[in-house]
C-alpha atoms as a PDB file:
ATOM      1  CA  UNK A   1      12.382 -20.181  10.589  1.00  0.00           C
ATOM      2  CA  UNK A   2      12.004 -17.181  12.795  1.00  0.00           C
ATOM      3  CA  UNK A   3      10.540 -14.195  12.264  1.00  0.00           C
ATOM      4  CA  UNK A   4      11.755 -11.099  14.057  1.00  0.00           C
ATOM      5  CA  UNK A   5       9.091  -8.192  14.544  1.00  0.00           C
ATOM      6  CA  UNK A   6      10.851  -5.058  14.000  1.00  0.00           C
ATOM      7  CA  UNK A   7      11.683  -2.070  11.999  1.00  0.00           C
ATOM      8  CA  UNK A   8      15.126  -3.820  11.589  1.00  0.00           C
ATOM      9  CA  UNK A   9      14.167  -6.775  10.209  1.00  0.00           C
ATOM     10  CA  UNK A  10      11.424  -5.172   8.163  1.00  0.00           C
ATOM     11  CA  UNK A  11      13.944  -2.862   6.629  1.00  0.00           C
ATOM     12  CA  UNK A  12      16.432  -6.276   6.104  1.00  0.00           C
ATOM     13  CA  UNK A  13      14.303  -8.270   4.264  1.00  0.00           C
ATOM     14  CA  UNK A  14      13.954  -5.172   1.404  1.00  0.00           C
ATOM     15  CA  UNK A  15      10.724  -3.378   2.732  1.00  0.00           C
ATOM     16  CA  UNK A  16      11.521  -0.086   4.609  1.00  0.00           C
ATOM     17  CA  UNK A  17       9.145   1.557   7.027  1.00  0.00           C
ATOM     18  CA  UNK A  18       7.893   3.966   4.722  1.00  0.00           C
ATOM     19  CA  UNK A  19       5.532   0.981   3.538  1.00  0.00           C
ATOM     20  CA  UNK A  20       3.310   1.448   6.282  1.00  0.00           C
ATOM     21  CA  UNK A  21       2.821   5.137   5.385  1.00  0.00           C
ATOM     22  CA  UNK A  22      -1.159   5.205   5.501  1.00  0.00           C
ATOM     23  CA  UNK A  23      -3.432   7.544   3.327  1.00  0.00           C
ATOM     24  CA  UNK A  24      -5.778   9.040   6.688  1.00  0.00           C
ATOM     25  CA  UNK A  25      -8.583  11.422   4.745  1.00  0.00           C
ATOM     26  CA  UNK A  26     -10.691   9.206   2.861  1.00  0.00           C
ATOM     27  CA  UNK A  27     -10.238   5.454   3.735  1.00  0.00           C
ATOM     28  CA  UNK A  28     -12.605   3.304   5.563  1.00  0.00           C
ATOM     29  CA  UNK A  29     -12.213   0.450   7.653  1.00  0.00           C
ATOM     30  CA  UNK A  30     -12.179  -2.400   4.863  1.00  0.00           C
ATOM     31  CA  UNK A  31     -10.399  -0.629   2.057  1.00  0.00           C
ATOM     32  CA  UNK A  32      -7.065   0.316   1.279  1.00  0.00           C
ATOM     33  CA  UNK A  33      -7.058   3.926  -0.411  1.00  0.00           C
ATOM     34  CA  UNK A  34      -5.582   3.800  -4.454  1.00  0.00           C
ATOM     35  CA  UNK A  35      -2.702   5.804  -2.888  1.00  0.00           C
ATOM     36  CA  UNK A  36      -1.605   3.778  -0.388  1.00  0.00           C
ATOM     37  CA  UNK A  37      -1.574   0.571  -2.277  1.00  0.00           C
ATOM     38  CA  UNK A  38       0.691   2.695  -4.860  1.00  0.00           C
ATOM     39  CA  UNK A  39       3.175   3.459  -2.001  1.00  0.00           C
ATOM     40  CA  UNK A  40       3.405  -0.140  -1.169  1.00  0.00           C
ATOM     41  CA  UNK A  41       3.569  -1.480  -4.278  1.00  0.00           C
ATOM     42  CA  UNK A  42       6.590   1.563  -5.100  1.00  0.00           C
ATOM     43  CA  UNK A  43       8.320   0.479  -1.351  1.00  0.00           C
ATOM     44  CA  UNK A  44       8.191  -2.845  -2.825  1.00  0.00           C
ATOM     45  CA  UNK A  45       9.561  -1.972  -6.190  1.00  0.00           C
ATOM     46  CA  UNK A  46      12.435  -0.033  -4.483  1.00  0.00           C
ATOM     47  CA  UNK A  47      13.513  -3.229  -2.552  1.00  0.00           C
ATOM     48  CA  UNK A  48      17.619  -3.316  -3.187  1.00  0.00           C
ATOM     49  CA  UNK A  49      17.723  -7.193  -2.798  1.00  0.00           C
ATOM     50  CA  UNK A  50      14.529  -8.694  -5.075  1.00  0.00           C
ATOM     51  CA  UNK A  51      16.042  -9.092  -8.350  1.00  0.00           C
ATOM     52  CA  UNK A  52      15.058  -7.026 -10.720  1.00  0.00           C
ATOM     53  CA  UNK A  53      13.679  -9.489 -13.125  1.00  0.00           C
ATOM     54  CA  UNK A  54      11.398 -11.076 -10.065  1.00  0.00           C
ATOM     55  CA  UNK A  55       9.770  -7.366  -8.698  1.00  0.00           C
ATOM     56  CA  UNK A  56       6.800  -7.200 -10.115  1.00  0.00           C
ATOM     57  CA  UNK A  57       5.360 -10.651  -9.664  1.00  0.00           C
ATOM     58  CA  UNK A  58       6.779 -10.277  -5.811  1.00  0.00           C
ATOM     59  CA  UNK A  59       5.577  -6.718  -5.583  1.00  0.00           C
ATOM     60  CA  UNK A  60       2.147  -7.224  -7.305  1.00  0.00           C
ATOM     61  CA  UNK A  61       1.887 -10.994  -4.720  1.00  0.00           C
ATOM     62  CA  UNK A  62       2.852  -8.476  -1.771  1.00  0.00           C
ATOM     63  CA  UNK A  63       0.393  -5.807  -2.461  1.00  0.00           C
ATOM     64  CA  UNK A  64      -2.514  -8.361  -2.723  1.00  0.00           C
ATOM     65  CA  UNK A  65      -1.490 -10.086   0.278  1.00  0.00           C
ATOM     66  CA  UNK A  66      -1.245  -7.154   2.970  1.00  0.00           C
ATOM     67  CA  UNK A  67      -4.711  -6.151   1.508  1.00  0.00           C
ATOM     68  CA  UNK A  68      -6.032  -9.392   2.635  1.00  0.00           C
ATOM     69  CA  UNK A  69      -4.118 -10.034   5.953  1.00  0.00           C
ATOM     70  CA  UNK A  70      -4.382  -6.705   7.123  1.00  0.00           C
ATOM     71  CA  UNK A  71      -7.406  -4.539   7.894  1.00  0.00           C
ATOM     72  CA  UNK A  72      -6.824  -1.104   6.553  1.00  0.00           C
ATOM     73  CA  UNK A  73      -8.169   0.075   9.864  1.00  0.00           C
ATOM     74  CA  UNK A  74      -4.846  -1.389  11.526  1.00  0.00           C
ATOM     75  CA  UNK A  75      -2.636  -0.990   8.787  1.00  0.00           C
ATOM     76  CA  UNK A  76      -3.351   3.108   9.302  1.00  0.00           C
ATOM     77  CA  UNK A  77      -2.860   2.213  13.034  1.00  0.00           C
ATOM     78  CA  UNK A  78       0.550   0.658  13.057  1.00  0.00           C
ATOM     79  CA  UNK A  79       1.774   3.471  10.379  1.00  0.00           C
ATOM     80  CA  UNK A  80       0.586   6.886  12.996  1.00  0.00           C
ATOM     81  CA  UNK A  81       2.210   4.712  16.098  1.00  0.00           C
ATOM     82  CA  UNK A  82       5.158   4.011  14.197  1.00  0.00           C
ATOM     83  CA  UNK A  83       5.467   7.771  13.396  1.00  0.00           C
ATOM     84  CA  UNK A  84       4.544   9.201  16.656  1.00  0.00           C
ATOM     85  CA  UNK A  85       6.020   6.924  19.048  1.00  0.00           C
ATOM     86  CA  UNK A  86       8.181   3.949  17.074  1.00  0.00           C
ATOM     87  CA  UNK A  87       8.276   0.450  17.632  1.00  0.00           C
ATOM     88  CA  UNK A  88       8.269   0.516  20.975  1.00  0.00           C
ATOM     89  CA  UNK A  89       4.787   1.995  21.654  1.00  0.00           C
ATOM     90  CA  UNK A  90       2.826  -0.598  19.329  1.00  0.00           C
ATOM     91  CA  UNK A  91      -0.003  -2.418  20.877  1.00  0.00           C
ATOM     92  CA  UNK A  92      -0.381  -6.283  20.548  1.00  0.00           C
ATOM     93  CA  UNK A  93      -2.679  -5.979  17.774  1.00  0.00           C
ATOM     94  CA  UNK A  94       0.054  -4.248  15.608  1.00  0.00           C
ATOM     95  CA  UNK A  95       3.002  -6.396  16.689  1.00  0.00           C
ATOM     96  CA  UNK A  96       0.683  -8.865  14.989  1.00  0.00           C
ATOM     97  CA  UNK A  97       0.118  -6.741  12.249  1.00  0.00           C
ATOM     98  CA  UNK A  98       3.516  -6.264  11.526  1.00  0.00           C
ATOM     99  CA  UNK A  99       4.378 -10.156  11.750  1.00  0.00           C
ATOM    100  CA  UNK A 100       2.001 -10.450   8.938  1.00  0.00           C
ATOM    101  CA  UNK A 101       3.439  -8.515   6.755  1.00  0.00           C
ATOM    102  CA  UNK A 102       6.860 -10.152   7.532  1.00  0.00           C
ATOM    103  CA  UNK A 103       4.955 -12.935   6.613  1.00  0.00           C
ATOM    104  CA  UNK A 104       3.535 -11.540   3.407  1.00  0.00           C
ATOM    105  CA  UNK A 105       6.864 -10.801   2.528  1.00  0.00           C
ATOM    106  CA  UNK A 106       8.913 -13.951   3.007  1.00  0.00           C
ATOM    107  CA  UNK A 107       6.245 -15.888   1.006  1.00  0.00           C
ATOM    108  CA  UNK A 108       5.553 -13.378  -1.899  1.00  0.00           C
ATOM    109  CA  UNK A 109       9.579 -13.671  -2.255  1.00  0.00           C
ATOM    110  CA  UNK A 110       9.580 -17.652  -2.050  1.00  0.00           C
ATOM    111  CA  UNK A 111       6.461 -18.190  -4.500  1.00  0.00           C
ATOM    112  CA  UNK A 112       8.075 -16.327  -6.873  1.00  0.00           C
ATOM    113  CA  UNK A 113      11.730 -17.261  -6.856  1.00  0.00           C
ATOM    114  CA  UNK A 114      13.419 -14.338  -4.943  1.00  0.00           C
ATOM    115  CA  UNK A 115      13.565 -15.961  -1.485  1.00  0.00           C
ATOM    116  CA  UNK A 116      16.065 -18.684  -1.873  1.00  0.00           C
ATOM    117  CA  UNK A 117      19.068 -19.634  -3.445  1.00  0.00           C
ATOM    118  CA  UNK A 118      19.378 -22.014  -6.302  1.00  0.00           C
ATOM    119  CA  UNK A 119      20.352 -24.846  -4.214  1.00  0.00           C
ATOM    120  CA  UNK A 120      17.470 -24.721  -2.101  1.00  0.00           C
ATOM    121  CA  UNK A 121      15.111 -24.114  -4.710  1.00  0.00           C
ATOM    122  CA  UNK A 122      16.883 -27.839  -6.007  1.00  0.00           C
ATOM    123  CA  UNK A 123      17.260 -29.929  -3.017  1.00  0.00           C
ATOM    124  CA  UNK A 124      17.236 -29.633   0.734  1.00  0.00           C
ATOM    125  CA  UNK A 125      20.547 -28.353   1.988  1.00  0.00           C
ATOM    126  CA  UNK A 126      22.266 -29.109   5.361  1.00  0.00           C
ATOM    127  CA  UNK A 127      21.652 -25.705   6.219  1.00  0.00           C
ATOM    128  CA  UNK A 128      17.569 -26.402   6.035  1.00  0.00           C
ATOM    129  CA  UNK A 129      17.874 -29.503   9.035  1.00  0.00           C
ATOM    130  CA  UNK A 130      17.960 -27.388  11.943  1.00  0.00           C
ATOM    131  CA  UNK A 131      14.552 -25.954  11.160  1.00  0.00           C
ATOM    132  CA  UNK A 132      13.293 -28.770  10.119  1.00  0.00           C
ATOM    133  CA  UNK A 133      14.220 -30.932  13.213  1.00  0.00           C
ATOM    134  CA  UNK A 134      12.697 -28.464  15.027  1.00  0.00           C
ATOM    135  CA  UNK A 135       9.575 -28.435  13.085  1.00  0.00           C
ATOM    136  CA  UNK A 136       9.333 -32.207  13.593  1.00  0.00           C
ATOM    137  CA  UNK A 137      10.094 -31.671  17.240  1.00  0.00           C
ATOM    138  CA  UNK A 138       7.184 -29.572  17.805  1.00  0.00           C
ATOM    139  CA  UNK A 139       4.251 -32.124  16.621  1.00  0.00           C
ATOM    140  CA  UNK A 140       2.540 -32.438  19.404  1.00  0.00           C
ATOM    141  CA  UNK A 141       0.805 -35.596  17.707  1.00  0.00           C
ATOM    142  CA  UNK A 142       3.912 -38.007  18.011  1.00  0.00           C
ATOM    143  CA  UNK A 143       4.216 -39.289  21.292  1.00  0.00           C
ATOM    144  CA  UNK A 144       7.640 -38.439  23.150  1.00  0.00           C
ATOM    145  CA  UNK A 145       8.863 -41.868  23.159  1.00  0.00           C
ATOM    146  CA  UNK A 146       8.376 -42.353  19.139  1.00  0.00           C
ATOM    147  CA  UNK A 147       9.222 -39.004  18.586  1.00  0.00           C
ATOM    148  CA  UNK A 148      12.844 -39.451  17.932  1.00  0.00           C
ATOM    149  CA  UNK A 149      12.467 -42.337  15.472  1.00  0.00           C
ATOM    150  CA  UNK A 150       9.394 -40.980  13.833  1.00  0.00           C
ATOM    151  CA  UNK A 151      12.114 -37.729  13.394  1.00  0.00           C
ATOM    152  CA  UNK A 152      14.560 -39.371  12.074  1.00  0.00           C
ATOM    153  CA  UNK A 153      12.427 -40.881   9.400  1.00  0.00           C
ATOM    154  CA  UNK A 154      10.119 -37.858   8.706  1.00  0.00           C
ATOM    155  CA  UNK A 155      13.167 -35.223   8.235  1.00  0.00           C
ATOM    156  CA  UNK A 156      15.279 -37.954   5.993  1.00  0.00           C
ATOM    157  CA  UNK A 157      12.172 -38.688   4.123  1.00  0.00           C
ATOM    158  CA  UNK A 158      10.949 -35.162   3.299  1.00  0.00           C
ATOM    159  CA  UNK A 159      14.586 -34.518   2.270  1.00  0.00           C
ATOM    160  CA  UNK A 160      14.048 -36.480  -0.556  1.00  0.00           C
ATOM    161  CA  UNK A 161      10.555 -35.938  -1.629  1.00  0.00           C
ATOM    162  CA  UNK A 162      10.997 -31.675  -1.477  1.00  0.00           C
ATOM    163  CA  UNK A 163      12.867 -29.312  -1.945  1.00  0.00           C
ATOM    164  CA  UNK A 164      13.518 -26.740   1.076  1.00  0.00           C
ATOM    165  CA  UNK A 165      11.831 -23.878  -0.647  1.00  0.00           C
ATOM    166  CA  UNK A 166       9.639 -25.855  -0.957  1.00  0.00           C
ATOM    167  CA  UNK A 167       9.097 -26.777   2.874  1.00  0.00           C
ATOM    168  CA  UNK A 168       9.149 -22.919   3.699  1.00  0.00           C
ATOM    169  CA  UNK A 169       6.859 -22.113   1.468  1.00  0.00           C
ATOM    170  CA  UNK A 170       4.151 -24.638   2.223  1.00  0.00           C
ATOM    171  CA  UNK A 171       4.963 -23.174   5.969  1.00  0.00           C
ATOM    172  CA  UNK A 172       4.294 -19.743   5.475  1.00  0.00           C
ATOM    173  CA  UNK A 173       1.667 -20.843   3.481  1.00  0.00           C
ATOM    174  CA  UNK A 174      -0.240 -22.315   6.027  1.00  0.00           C
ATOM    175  CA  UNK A 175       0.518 -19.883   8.603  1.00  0.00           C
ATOM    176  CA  UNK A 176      -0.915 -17.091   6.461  1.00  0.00           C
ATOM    177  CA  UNK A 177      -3.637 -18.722   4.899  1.00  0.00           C
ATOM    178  CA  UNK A 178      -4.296 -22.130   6.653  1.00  0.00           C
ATOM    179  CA  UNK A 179      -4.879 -25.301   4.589  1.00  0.00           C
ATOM    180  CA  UNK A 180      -8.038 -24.452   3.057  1.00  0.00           C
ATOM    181  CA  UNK A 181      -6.505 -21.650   1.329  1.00  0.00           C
ATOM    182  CA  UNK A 182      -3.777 -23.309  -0.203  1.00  0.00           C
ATOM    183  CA  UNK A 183      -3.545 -22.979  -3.990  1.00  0.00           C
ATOM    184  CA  UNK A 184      -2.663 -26.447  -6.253  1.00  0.00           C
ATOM    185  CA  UNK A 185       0.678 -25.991  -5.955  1.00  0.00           C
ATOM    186  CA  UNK A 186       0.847 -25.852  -1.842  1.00  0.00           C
ATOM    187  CA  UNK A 187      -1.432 -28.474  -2.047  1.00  0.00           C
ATOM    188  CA  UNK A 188       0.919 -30.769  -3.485  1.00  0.00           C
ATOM    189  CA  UNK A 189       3.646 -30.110  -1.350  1.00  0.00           C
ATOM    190  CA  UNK A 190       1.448 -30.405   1.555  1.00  0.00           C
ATOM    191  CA  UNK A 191       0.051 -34.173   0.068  1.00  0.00           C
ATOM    192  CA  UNK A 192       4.009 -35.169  -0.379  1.00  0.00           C
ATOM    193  CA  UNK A 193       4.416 -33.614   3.264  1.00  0.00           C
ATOM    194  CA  UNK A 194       0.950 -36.389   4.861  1.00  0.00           C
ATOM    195  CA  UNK A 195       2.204 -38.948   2.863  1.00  0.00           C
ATOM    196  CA  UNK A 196       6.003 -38.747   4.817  1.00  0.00           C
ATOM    197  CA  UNK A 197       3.981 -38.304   7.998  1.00  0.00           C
ATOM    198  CA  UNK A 198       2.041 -41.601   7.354  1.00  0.00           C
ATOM    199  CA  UNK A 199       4.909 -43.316   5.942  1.00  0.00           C
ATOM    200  CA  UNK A 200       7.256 -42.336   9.370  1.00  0.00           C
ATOM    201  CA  UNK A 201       4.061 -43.668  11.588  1.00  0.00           C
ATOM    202  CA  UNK A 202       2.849 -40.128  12.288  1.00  0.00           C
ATOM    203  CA  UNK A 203      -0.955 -38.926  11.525  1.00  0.00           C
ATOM    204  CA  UNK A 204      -2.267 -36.585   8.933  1.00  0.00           C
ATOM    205  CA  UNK A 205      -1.985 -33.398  10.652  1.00  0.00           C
ATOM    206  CA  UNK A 206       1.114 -31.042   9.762  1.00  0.00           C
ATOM    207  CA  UNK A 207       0.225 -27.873  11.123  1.00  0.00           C
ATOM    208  CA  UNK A 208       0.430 -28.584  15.181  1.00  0.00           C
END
């Protein structure tokens, strides 16, 4: 999967820029002001393409996790640049900011049902392979001259054992809150995931 930082893509995936709007009078460092988690959660709520029947359990996931990826500190940081100079004038810092929230919002969507289709919440489509030959690619574990066998085994195998909204989720998953923080049902996916890697000849680690 790739993940675009940019007002465009922000704006795409159903969260304008008027998210980042940031209370400035009475927050500190560590906290998010009552009124600026209400204008999240209500940027959220506004989102054309969530269905309707999944926006509060998304919304109420994606106000919880900017709070926790994102010091308020930068979160009021990226929202003045934005309005004084735009995209183009944010620092590193806020470009990584702003990939976390991408982040927050492709796997609030996924863990609760709005960020896939039916058939990939149900099996692993065609359309899914790409990605996850790539993934599979990357392992830096797998020696190069194993690497195409252990790939053909690893991507057949987890074909079977998950489904691919499955697979994204455990991805963002990690990349947002690593594998300690996985909750019981991440953790499942990721044991299916090891297993696979064993079974193909590979080692436990998934994340490299």
């Amino acid at each position: 999967m790739r993940f675009i930082v940019s007002l465009v893509m922000a704006a795409t995936i159903g969260f304008a820029p008027v998210a980042w709007a940031a209370d400035s009078a009475t927050a500190t460092a560590g906290k998010y002001p009552a009124e600026t988690v209400k204008s999240l959660r209500e940027g959220c709520l506004n989102a054309k393409d969530v269905p309707a029947d999944k926006r509060q359990s998304v919304c109420s996931c994606y106000t919880t996790a900017v709070q926790a990826d994102i010091p308020y500190a930068t979160f009021a940081k990226v929202s003045e640049t934005l309005k004084t100079k735009g995209p183009d004038g944010l620092d590193a810092d806020s470009k990584a900011a702003m990939e976390k929230n991408i982040f927050d919002v492709n796997y609030c969507r996924i863990k609760n049902g709005a960020g896939s289709t039916a058939e990939e919440r149900a099996t692993f489509p065609d359309a899914g392979v790409p990605a996850l030959h790539n993934s599979c690619m990357a392992f830096k574990d797998i020696p190069d001259n194993k690497k195409s066998s252990f790939c053909t085994c690893y991507e057949g195998m987890i074909r079977t054992k998950i489904t691919y909204s499955d697979w994204m989720l455990l991805g963002l998953a990690i990349q947002l809150k690593g594998v300690q923080g996985l909750d019981s049902e991440e953790k499942g996916i990721f044991s299916i995931v090891r297993q696979v890697r064993v079974g193909c000849g590979g080692g436990f680690a998934v994340t490299n």
